[in-house]
Protein backbone atom coordinates (compact mmCIF):
# COMPACT_ATOMS: atom_id res chain seq x y z
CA UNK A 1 -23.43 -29.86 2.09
CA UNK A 2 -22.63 -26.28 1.48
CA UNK A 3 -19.51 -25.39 -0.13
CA UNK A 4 -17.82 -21.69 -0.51
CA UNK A 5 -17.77 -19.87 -3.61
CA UNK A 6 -15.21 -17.98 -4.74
CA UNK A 7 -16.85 -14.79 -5.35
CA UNK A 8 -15.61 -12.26 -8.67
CA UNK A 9 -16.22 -9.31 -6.83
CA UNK A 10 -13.79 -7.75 -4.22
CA UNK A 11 -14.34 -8.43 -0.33
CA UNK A 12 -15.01 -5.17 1.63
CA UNK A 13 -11.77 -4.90 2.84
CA UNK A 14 -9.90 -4.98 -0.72
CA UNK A 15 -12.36 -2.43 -1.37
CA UNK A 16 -11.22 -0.29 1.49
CA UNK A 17 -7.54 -1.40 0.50
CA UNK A 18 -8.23 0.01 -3.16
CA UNK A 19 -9.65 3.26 -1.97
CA UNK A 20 -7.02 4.16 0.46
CA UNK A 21 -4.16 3.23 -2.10
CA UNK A 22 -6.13 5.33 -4.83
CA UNK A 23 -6.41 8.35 -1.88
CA UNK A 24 -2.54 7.56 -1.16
CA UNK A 25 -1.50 7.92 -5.11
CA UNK A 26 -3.98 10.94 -5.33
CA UNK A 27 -2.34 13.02 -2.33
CA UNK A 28 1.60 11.69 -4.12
CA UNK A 29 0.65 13.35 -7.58
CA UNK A 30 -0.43 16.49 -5.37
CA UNK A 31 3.23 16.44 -4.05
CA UNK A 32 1.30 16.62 -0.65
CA UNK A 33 4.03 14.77 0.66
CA UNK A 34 7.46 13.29 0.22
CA UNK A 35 8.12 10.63 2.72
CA UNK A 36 6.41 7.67 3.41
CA UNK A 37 6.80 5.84 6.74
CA UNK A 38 6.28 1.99 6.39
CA UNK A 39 6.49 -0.68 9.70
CA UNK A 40 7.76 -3.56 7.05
CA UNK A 41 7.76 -4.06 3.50
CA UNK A 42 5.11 -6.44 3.52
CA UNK A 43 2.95 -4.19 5.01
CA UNK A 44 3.20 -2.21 1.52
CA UNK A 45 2.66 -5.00 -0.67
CA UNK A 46 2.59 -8.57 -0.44
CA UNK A 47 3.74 -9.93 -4.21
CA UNK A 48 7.14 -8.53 -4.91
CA UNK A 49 5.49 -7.38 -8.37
CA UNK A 50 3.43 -4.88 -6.56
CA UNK A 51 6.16 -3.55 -4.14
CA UNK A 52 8.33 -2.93 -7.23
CA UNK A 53 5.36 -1.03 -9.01
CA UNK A 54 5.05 1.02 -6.16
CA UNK A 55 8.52 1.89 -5.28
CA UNK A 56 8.88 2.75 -9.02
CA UNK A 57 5.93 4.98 -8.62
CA UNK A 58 6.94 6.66 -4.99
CA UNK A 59 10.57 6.86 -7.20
CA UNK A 60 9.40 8.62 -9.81
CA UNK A 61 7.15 11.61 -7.55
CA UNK A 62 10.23 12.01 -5.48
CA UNK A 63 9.00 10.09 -2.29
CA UNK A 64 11.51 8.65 -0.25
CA UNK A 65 10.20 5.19 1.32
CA UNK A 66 11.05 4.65 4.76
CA UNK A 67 11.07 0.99 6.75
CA UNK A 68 11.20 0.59 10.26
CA UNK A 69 10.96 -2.55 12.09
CA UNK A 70 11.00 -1.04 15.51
CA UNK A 71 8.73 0.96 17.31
CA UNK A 72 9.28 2.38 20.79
CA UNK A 73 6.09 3.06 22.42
CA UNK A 74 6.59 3.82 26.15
């Protein structure tokens, strides 16, 4: 029998994740822009550690966070 290991290194999409988020906190510090769009919260972050880390960060460059749970796509 095989069994799965846990591996220490990152999958290729938390890679992807990482460098997107590191793009994302590149272009803020730029002041490239000052709203963020967001379908839902969790789509942001999923621990509520990391959502407050962010929001403190968007905060902090002046970025005004914006959630919308409805999308009208005719």
């Amino acid at each position: 029998m095989f069994t799965k290991m846990k591996s220490p290194l990152p999958s290729f999409t938390q890679c992807i994740g990482l460098v997107l988020r590191s793009y994302c906190m590149m272009l803020c510090m730029e002041g490239k822009f000052k709203t963020l769009v967001v379908f839902r919260r969790d789509r942001l972050a999923r621990r509520v550690e990391d959502l407050i880390d962010i929001k403190n960060f968007f905060k902090n460059h002046d970025i005004k966070i914006i959630y919308s749970n409805y999308f009208n796509i005719k």
